[in-house]
C-alpha atoms as a PDB file:
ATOM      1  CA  UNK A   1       0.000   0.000   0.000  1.00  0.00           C
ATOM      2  CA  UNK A   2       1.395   3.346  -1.302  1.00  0.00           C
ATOM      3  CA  UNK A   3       2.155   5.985   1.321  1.00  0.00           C
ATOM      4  CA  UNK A   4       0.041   9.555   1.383  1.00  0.00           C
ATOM      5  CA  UNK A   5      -0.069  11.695  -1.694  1.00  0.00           C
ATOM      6  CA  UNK A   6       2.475  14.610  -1.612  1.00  0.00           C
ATOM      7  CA  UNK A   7       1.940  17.712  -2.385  1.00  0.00           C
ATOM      8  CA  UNK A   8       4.144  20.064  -5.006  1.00  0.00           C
ATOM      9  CA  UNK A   9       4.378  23.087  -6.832  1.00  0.00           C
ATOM     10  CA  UNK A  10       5.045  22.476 -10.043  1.00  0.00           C
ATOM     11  CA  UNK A  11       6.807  25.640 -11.575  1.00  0.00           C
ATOM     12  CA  UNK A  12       7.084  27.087 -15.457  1.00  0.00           C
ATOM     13  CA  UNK A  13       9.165  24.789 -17.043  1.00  0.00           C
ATOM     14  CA  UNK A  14       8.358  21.662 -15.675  1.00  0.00           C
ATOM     15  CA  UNK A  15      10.410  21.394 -12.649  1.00  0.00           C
ATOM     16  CA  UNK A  16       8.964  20.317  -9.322  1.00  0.00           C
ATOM     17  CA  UNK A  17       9.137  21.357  -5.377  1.00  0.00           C
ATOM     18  CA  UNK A  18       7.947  19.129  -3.067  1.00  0.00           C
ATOM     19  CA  UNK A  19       6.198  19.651  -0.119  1.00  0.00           C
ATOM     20  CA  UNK A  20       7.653  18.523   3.050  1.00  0.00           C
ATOM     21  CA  UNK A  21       4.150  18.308   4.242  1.00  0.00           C
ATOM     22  CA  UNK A  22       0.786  18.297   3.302  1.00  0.00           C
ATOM     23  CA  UNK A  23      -1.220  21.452   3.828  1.00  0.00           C
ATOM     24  CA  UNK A  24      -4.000  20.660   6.129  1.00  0.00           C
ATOM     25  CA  UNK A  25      -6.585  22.750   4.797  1.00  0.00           C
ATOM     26  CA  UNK A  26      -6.962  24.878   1.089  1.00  0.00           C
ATOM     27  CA  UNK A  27      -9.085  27.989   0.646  1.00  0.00           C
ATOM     28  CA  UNK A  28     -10.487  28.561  -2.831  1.00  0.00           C
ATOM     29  CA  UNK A  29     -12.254  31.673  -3.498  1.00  0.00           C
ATOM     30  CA  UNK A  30     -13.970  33.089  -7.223  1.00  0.00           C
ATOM     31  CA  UNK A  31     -15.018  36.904  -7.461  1.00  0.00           C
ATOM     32  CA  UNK A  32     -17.194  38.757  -9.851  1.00  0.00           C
ATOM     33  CA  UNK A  33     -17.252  42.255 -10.259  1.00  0.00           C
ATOM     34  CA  UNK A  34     -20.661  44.194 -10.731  1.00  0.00           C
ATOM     35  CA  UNK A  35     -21.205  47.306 -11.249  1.00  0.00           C
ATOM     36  CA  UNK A  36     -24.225  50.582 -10.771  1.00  0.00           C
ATOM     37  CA  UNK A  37     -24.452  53.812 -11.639  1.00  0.00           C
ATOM     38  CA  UNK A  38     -26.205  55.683  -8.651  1.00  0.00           C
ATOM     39  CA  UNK A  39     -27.441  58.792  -9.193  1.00  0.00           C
ATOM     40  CA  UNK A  40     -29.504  61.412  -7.340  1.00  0.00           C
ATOM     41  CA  UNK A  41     -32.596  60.888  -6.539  1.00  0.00           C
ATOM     42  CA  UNK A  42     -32.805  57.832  -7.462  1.00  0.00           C
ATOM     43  CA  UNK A  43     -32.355  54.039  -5.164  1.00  0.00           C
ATOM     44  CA  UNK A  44     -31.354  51.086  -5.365  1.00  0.00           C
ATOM     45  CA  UNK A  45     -29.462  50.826  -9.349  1.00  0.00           C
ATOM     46  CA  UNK A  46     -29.955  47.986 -12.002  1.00  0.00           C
ATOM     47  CA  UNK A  47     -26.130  45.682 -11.811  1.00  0.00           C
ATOM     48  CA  UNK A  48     -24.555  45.037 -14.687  1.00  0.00           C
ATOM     49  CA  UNK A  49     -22.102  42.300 -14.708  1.00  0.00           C
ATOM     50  CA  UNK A  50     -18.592  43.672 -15.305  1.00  0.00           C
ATOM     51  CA  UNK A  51     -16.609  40.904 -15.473  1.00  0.00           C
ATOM     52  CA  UNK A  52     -14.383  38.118 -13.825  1.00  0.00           C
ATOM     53  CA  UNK A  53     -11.693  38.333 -11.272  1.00  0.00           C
ATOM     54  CA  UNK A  54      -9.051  35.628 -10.924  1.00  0.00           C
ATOM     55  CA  UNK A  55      -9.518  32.810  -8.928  1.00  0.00           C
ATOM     56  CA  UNK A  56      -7.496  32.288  -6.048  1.00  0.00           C
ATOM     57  CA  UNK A  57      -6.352  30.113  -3.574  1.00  0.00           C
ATOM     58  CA  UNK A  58      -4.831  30.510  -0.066  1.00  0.00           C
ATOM     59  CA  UNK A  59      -2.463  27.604   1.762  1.00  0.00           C
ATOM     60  CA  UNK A  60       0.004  27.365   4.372  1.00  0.00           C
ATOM     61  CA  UNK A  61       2.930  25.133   4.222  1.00  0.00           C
ATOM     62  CA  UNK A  62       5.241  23.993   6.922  1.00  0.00           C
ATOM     63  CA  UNK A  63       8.801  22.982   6.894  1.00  0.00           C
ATOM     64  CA  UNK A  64      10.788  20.945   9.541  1.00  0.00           C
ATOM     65  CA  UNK A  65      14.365  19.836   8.795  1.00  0.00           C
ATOM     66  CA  UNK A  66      15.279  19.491  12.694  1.00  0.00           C
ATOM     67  CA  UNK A  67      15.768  15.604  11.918  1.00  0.00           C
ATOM     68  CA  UNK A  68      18.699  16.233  10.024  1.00  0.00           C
ATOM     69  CA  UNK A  69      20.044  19.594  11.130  1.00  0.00           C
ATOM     70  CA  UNK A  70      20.242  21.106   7.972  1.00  0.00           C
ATOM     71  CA  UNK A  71      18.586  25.082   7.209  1.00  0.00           C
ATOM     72  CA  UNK A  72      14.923  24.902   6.120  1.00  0.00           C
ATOM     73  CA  UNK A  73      15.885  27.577   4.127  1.00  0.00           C
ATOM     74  CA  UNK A  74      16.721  25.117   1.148  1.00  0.00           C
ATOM     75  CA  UNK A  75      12.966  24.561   0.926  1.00  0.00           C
ATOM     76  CA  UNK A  76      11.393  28.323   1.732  1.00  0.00           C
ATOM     77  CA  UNK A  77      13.999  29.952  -0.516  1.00  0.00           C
ATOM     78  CA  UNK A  78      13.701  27.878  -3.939  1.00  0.00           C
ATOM     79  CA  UNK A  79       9.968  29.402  -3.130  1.00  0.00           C
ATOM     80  CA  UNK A  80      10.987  32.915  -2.365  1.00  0.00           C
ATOM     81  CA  UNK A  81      12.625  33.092  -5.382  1.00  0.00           C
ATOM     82  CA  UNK A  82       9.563  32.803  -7.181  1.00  0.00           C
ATOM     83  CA  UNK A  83       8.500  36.275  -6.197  1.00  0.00           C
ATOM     84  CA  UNK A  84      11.334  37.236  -8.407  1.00  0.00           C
ATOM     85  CA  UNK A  85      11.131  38.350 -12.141  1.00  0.00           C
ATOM     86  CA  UNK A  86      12.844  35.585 -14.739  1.00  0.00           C
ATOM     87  CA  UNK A  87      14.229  37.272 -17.498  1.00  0.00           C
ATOM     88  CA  UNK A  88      14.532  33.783 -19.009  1.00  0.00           C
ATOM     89  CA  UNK A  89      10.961  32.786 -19.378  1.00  0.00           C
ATOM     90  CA  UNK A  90       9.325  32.791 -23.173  1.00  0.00           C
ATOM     91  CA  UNK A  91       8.746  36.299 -24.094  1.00  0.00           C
ATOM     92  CA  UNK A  92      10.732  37.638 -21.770  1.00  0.00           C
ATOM     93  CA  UNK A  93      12.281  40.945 -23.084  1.00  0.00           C
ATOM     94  CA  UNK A  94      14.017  42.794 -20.237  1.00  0.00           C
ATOM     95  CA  UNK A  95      14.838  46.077 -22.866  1.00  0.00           C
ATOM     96  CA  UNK A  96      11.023  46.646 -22.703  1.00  0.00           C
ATOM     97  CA  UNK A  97      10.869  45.900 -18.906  1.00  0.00           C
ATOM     98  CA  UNK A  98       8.509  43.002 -20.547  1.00  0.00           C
ATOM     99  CA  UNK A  99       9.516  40.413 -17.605  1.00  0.00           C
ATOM    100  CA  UNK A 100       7.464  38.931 -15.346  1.00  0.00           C
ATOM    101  CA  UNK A 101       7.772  36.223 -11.992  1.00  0.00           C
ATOM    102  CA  UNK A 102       6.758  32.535 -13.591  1.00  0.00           C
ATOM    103  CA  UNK A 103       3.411  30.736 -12.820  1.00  0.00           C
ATOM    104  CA  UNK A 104       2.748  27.813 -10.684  1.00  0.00           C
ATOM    105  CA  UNK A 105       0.458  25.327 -10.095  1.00  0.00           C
ATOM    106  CA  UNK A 106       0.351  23.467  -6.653  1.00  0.00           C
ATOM    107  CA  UNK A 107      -0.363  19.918  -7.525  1.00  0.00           C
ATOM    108  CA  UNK A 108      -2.379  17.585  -4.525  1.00  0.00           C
ATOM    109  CA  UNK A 109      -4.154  14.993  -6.384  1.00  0.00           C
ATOM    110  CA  UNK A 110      -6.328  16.482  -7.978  1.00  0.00           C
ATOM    111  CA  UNK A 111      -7.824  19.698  -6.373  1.00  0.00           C
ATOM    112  CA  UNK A 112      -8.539  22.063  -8.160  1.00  0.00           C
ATOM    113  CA  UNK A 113      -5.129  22.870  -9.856  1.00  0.00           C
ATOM    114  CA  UNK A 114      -4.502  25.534 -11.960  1.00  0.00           C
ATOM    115  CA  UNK A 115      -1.749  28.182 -13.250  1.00  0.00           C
ATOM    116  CA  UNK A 116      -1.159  30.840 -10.857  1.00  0.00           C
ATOM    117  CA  UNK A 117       0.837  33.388  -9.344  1.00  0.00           C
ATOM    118  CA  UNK A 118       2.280  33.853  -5.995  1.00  0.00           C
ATOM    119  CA  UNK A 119       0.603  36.948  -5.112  1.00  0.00           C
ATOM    120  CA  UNK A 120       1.278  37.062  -1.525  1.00  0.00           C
ATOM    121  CA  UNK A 121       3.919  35.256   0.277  1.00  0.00           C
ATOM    122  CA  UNK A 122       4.724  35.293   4.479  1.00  0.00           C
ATOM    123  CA  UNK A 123       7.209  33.174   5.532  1.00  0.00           C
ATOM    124  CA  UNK A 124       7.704  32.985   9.429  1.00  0.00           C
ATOM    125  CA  UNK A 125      10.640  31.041  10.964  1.00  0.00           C
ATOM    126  CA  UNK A 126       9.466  29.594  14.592  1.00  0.00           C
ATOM    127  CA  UNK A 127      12.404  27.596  15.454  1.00  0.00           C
ATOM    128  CA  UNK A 128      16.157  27.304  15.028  1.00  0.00           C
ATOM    129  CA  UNK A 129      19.224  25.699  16.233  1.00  0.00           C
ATOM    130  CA  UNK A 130      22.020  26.667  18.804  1.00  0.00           C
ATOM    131  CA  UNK A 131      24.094  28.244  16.357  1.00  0.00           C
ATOM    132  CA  UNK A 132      20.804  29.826  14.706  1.00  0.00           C
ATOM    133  CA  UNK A 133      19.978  28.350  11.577  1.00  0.00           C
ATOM    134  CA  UNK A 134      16.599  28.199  10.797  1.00  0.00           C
ATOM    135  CA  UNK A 135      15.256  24.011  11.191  1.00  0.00           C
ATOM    136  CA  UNK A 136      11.453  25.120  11.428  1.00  0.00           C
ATOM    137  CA  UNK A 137       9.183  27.889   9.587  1.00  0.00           C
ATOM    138  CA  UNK A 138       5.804  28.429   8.326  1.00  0.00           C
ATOM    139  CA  UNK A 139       4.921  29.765   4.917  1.00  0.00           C
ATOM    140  CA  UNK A 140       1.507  31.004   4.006  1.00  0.00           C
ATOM    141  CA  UNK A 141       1.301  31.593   0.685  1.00  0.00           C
ATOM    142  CA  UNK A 142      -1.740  32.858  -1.703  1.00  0.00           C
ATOM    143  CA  UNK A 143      -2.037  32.410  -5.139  1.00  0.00           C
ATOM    144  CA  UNK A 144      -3.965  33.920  -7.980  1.00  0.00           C
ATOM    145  CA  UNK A 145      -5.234  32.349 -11.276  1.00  0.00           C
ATOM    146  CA  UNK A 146      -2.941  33.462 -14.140  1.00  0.00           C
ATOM    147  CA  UNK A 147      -5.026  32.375 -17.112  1.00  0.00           C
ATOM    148  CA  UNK A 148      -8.680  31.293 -17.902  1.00  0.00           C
ATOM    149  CA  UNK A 149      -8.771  27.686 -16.324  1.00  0.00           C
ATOM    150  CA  UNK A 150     -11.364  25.213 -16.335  1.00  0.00           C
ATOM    151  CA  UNK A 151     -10.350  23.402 -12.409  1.00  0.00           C
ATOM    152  CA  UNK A 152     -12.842  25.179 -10.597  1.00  0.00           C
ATOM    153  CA  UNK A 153     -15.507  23.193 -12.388  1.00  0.00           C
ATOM    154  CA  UNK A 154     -17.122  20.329 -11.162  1.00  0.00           C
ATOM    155  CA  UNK A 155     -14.945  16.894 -10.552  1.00  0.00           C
ATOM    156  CA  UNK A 156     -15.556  13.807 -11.646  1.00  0.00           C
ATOM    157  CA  UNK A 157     -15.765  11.775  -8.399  1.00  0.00           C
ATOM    158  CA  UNK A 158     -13.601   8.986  -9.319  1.00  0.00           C
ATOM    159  CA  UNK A 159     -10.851  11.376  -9.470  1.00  0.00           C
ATOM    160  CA  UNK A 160      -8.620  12.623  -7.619  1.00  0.00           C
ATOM    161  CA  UNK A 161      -6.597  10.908  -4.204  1.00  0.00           C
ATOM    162  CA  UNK A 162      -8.707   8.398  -2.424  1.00  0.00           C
ATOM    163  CA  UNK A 163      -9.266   8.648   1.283  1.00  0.00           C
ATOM    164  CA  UNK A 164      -7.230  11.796   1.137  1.00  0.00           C
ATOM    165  CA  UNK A 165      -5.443  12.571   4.999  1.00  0.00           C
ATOM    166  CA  UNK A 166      -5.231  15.322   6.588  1.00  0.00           C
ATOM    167  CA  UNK A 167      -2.276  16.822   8.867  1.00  0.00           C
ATOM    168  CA  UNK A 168      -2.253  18.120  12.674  1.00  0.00           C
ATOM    169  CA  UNK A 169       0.568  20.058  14.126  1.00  0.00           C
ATOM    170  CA  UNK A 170       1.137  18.841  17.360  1.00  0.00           C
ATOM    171  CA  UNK A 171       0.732  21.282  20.679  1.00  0.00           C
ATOM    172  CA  UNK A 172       2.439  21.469  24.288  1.00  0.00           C
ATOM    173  CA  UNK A 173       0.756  18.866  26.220  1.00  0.00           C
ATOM    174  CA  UNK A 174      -1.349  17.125  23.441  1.00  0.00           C
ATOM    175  CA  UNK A 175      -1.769  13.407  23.914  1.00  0.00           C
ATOM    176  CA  UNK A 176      -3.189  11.069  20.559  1.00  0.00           C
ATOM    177  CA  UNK A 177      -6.384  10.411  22.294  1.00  0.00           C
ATOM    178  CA  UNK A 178      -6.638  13.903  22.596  1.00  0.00           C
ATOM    179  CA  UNK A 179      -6.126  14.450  18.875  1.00  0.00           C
ATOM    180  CA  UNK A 180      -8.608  11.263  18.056  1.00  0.00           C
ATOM    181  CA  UNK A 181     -11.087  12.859  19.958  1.00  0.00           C
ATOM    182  CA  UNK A 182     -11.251  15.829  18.206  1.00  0.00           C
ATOM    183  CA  UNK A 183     -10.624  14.711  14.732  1.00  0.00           C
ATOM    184  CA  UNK A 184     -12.792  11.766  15.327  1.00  0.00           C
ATOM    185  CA  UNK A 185     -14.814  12.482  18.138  1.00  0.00           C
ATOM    186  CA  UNK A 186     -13.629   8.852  19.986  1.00  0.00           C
ATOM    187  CA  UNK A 187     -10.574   9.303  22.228  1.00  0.00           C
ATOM    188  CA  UNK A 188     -10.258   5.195  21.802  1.00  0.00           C
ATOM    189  CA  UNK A 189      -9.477   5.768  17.816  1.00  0.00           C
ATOM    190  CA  UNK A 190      -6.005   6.773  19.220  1.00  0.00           C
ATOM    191  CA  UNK A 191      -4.062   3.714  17.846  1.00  0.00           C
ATOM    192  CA  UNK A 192      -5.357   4.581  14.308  1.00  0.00           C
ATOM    193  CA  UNK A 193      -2.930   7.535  14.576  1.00  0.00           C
ATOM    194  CA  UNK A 194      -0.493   5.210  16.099  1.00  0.00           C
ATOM    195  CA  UNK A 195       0.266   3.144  13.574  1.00  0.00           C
ATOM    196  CA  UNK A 196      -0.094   5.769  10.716  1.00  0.00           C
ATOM    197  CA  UNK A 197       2.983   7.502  12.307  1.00  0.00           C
ATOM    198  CA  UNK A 198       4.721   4.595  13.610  1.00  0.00           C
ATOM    199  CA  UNK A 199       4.331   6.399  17.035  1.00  0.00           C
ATOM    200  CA  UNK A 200       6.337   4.691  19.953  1.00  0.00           C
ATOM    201  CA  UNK A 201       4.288   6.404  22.634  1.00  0.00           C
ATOM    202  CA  UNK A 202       1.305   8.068  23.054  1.00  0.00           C
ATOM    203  CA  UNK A 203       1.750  10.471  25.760  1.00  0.00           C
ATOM    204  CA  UNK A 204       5.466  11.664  24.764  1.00  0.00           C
ATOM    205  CA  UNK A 205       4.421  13.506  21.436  1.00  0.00           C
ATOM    206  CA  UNK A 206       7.136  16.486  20.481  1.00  0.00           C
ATOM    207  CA  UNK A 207       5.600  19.510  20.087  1.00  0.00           C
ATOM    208  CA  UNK A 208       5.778  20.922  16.869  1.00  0.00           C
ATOM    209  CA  UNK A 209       5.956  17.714  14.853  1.00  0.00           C
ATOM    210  CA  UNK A 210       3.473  16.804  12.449  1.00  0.00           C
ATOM    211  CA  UNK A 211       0.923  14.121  12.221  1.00  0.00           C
ATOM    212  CA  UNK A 212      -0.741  12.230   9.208  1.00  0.00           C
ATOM    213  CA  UNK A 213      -4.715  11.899  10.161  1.00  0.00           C
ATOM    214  CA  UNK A 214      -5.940   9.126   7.941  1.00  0.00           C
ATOM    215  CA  UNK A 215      -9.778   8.895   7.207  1.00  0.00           C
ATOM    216  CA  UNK A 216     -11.409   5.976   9.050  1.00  0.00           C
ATOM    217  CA  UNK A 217     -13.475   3.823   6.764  1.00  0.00           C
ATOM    218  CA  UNK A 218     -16.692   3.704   8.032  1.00  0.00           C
END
């Protein structure tokens, strides 16, 4: 049986970043823009539609490299850089200041990909070494729809990952029937969680560290 799908961003070009983790939760939003002309004397105006805004789609993404010591800045800054313009990309023509950042598209499955932007980018380091390199950060990132795109349509429901898991950040003090409890409202599901991240012990979970939360078949 084949581990939990991960996550990437799959950049202009071709070339893929991985995910250390999974997000645990994506926000997808759509905006249209109507307009009125109000005038005095007059209420409430007729809308017309004006048009359509780019889709876009908000997700955090955490890094941890305090198993092996080494900067999580390897990970966050291949994705910094991405905020950056690329004279190199087709079309590119930096005598007309004609340059641009490239698009992305964060690959999961199948949920609702499609080529974007980074728009907005906050990267927050929560946790380093002796010596100070960074071994822990957060990243929320949100990302707009660079061209017209057919994902947000309906899926067909034999696609995409089946039994897709979630992830849970573990807190000071959390125990896994704790985290059964709330995810699946039975503290006795605890061993479940266990086994899905070959935990030794139940009450000594490191805060900080990241759990897989596998859907229970019913």
């Amino acid at each position: 049986m084949s581990g939990p799908e991960k996550a990437f961003l799959e950049l202009e070009g071709g070339e893929r970043l991985p995910c250390l983790f999974n997000p645990a939760q994506l926000a997808i939003s759509r905006s249209n823009l109507w307009a009125g002309d109000a005038m005095p004397g007059r209420g409430v105006p007729r809308l017309r539609y004006a048009g359509a805004r780019p889709g876009q789609m908000a997700l955090e993404l955490f890094f941890d490299t305090t198993s092996d010591g080494t900067a999580v800045t390897r990970y966050t800054g291949k994705i910094l850089a991405l905020m950056d313009v690329d004279p190199a990309l087709p079309g590119a023509d930096p005598a007309t200041s004609n340059v641009r950042p490239p698009y992305v598209t964060f690959h999961w499955g199948d949920p609702h990909s499609f080529k974007a932007v980074i728009a907005d980018l906050d990267l927050t380091f929560t946790y380093f070494a002796s010596n100070g390199t960074p071994l822990r950060a957060t990243m929320a990132l949100v990302l707009h729809q660079y061209e017209p795109s057919k994902a947000f349509g309906p899926q067909n429901p034999t696609s995409g990952t089946p039994n897709p898991h979630r992830v849970h950040r573990v807190q000071s003090g959390e125990t896994l029937d704790r985290i059964a409890a709330r995810y699946y409202g039975d503290a006795t599901r605890w061993r479940a969680l266990a086994t899905a991240n070959a935990v030794q012990d139940p009450l000594a979970l490191r805060p900080g560290s990241v759990l897989t939360i596998p859907r229970l078949d019913q």
